[in-house]
C-alpha atoms as a PDB file:
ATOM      1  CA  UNK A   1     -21.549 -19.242  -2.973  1.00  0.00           C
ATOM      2  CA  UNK A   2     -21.362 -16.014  -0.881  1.00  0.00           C
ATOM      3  CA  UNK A   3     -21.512 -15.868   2.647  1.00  0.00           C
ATOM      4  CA  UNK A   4     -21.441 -12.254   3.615  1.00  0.00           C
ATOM      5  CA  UNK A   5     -24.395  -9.837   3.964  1.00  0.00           C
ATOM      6  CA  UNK A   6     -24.208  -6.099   2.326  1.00  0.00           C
ATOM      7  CA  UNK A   7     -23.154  -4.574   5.893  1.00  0.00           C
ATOM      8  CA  UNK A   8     -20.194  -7.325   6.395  1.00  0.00           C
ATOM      9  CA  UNK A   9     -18.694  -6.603   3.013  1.00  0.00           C
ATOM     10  CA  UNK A  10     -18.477  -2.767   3.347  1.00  0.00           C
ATOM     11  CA  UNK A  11     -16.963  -3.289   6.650  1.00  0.00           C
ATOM     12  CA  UNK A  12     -14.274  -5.784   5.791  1.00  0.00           C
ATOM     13  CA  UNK A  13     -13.663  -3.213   2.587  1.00  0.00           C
ATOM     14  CA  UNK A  14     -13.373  -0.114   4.938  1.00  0.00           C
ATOM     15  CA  UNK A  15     -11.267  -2.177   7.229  1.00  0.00           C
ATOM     16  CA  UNK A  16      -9.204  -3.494   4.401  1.00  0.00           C
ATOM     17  CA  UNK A  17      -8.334  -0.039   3.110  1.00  0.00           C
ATOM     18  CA  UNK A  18      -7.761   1.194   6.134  1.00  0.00           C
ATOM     19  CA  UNK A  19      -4.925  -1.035   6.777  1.00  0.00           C
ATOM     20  CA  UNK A  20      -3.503  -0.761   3.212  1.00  0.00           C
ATOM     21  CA  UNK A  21      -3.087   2.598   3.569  1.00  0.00           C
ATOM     22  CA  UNK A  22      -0.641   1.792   6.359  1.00  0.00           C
ATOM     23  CA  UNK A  23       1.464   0.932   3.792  1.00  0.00           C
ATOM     24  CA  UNK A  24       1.965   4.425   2.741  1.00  0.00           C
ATOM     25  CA  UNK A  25       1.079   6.846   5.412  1.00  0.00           C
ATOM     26  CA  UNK A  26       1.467   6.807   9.035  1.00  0.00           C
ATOM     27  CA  UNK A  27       3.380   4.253  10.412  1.00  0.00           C
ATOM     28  CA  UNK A  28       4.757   3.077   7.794  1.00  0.00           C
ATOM     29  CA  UNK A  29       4.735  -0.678   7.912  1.00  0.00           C
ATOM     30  CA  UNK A  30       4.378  -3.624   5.958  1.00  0.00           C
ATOM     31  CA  UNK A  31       1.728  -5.037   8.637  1.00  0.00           C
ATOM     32  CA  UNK A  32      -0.489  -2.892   6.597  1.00  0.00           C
ATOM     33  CA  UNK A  33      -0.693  -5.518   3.733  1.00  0.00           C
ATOM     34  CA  UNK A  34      -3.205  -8.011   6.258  1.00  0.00           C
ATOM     35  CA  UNK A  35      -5.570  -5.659   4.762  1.00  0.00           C
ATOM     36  CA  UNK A  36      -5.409  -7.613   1.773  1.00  0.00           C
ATOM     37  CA  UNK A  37      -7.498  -9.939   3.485  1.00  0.00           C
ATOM     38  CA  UNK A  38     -10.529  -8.287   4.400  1.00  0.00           C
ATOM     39  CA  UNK A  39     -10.582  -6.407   1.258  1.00  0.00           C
ATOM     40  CA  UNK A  40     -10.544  -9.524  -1.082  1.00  0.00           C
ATOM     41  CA  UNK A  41     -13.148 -11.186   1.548  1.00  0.00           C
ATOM     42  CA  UNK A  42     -15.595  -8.217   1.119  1.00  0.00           C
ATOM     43  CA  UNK A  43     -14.833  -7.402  -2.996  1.00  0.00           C
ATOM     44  CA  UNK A  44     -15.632 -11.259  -3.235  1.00  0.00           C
ATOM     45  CA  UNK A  45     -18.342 -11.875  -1.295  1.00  0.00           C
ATOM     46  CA  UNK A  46     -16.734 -15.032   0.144  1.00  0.00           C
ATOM     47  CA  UNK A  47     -14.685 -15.738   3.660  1.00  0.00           C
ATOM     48  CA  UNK A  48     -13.024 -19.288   4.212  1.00  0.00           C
ATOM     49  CA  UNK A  49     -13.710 -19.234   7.865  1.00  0.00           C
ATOM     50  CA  UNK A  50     -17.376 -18.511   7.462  1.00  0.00           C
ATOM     51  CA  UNK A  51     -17.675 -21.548   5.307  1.00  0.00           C
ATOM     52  CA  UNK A  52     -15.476 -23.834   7.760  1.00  0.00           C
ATOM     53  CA  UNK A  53     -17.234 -22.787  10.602  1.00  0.00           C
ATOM     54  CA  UNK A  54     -20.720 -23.144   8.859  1.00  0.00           C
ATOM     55  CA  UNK A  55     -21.398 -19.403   9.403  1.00  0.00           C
ATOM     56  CA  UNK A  56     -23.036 -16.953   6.915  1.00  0.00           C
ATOM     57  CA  UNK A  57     -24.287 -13.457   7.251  1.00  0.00           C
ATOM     58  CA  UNK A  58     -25.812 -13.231   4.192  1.00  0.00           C
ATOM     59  CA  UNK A  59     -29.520 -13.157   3.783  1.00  0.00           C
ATOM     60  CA  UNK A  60     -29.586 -15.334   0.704  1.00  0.00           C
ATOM     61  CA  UNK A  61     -27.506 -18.302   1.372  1.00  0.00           C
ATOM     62  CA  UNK A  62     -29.503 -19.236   5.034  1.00  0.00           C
ATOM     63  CA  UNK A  63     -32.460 -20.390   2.380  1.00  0.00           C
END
């Protein structure tokens, strides 16, 4: 069941790519590849804290 809102999942995609492209420009650093993360969080719909802490910023799932 999905637990992030519209707003949450473009931000954790922006965020994700953002760090990914650390990966291959600036500093160039394998830290870059937390932004796996985010970006599988917000292309799925789904985070594993929001469910263990109860949390949800989706509209549909607080029905």
């Amino acid at each position: 069941m999905k637990n992030e809102g519209t707003l949450d999942r473009m931000l954790r995609v922006i965020l994700g790519l953002g760090l990914l492209s650390l990966t291959v420009i600036g500093p160039i650093t394998a830290w870059g590849y937390v932004g796996l993360i985010p970006l599988l969080t917000g292309v799925l719909g789904v985070c594993p804290l929001y469910k263990l802490f109860g949390l949800s910023t989706c509209p549909l799932s607080s029905k």
